[in-house]
C-alpha atoms as a PDB file:
ATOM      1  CA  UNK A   1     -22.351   7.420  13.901  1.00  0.00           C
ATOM      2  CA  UNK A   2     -24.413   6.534  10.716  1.00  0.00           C
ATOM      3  CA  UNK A   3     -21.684   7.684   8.410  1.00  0.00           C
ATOM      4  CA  UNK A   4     -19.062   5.481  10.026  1.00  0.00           C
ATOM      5  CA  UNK A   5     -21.379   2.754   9.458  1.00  0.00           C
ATOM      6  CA  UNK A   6     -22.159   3.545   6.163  1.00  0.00           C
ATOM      7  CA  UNK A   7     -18.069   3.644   5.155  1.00  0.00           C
ATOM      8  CA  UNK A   8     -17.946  -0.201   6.950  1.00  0.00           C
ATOM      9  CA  UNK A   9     -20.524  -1.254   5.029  1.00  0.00           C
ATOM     10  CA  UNK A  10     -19.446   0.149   1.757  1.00  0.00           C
ATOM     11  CA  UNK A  11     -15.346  -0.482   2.255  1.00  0.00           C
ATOM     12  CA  UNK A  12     -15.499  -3.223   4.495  1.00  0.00           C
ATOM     13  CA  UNK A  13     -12.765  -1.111   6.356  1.00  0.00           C
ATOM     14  CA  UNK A  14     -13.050   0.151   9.990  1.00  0.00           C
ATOM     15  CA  UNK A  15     -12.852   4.182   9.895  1.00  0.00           C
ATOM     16  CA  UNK A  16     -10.737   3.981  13.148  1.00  0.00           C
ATOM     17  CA  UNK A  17      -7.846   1.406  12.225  1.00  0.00           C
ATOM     18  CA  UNK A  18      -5.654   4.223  11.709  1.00  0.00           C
ATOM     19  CA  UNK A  19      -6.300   5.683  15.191  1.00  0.00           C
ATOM     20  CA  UNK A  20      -2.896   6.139  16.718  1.00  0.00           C
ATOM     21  CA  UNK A  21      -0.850   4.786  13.925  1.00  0.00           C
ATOM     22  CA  UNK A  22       1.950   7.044  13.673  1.00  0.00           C
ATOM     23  CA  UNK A  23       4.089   5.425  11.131  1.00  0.00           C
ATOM     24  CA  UNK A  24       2.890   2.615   8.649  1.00  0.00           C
ATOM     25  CA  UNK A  25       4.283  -0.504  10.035  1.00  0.00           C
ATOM     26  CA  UNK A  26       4.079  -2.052   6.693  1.00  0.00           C
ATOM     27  CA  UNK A  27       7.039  -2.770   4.557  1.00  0.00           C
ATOM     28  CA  UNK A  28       7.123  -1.589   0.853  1.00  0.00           C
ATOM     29  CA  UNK A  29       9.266  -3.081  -2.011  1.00  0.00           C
ATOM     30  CA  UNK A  30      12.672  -1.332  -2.203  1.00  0.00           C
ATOM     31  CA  UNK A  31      15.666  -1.930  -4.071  1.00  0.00           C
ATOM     32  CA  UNK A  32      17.175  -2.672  -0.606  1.00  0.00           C
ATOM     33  CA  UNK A  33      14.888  -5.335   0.873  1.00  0.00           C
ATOM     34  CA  UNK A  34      13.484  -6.672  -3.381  1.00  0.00           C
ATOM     35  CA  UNK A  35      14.852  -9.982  -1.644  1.00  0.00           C
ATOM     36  CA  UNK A  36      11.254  -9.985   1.084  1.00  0.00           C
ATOM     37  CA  UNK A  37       9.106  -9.544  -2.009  1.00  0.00           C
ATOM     38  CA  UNK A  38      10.304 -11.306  -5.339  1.00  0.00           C
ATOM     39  CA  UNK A  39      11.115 -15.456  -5.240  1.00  0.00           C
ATOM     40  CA  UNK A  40      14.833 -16.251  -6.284  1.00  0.00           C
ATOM     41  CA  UNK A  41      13.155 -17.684  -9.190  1.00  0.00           C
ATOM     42  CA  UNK A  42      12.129 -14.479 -10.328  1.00  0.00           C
ATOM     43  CA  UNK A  43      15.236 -13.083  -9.576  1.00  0.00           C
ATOM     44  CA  UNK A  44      16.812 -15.653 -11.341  1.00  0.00           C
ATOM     45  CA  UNK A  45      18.476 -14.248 -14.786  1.00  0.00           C
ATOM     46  CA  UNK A  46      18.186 -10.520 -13.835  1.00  0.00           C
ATOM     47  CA  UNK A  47      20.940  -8.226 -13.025  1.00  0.00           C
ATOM     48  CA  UNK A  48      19.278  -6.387  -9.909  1.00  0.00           C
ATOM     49  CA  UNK A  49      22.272  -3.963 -10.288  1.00  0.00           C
ATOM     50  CA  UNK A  50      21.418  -2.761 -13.640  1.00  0.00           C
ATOM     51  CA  UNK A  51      19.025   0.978 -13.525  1.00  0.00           C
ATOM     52  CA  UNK A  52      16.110  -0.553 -15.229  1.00  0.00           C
ATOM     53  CA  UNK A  53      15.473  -2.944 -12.609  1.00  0.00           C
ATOM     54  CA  UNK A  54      15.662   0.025 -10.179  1.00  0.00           C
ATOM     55  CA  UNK A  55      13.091   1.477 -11.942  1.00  0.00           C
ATOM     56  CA  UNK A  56      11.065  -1.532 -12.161  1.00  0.00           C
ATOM     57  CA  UNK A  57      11.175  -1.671  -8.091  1.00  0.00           C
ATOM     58  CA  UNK A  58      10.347   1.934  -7.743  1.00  0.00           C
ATOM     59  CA  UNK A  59       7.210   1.585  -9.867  1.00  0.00           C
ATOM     60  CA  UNK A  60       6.111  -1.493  -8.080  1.00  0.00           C
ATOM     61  CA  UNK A  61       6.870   0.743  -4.756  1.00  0.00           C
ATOM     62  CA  UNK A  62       4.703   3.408  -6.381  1.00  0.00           C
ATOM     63  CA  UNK A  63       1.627   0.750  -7.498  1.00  0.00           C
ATOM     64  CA  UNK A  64       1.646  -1.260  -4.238  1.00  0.00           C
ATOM     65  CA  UNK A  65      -0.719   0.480  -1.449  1.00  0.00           C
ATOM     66  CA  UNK A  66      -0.344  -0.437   2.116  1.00  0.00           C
ATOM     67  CA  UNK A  67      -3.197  -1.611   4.158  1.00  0.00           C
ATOM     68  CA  UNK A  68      -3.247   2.239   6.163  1.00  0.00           C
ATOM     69  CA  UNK A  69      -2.212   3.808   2.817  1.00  0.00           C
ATOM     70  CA  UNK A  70      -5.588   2.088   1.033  1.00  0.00           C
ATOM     71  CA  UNK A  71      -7.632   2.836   4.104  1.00  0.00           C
ATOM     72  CA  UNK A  72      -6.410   6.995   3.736  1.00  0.00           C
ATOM     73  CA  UNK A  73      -7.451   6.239  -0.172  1.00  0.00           C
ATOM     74  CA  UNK A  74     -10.893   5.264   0.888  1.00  0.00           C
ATOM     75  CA  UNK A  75     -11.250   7.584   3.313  1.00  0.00           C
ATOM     76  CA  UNK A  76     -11.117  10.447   0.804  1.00  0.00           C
ATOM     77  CA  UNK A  77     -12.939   8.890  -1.394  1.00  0.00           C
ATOM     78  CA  UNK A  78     -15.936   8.546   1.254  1.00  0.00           C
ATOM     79  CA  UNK A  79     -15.483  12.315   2.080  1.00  0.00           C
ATOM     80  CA  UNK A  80     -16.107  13.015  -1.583  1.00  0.00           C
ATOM     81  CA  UNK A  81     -19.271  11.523  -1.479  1.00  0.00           C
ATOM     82  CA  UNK A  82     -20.481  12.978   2.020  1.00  0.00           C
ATOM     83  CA  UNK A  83     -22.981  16.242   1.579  1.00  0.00           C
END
């Protein structure tokens, strides 16, 4: 199809890489798994206990995109521009 070429071309991004994918298999920041994401230098000082550093992680959670969750982005964003 011309269209799925089109959204390659424009995304870089396969239209099918999704295909079958029932649940992302990529990980997201937490404030149970911070540890994966953030160096103990960053860490380093901070009292990961305290609720502002909870919020900190759940706004990082909400920023961060996985790689399905910024191919669904993309996707709606091509449908927008399809007549």
């Amino acid at each position: 199809m011309p269209e799925m070429a089109l959204f390659e071309e424009i995304t870089g991004l396969k239209w099918d890489d999704d295909l079958g994918v029932e649940m992302d298999p990529e990980e997201k920041i937490t404030e149970f798994n911070y540890e994966k994401f953030l160096s103990p230098e960053q860490l380093e000082g901070v009292d990961t206990s305290s609720a502002e550093f909870k919020k900190m992680i759940k706004i990082m959670n909400l920023k961060s995109k996985t790689k399905l969750e910024h191919l669904k982005d993309c996707k709606d964003e091509f449908r927008k521009l399809m007549p």
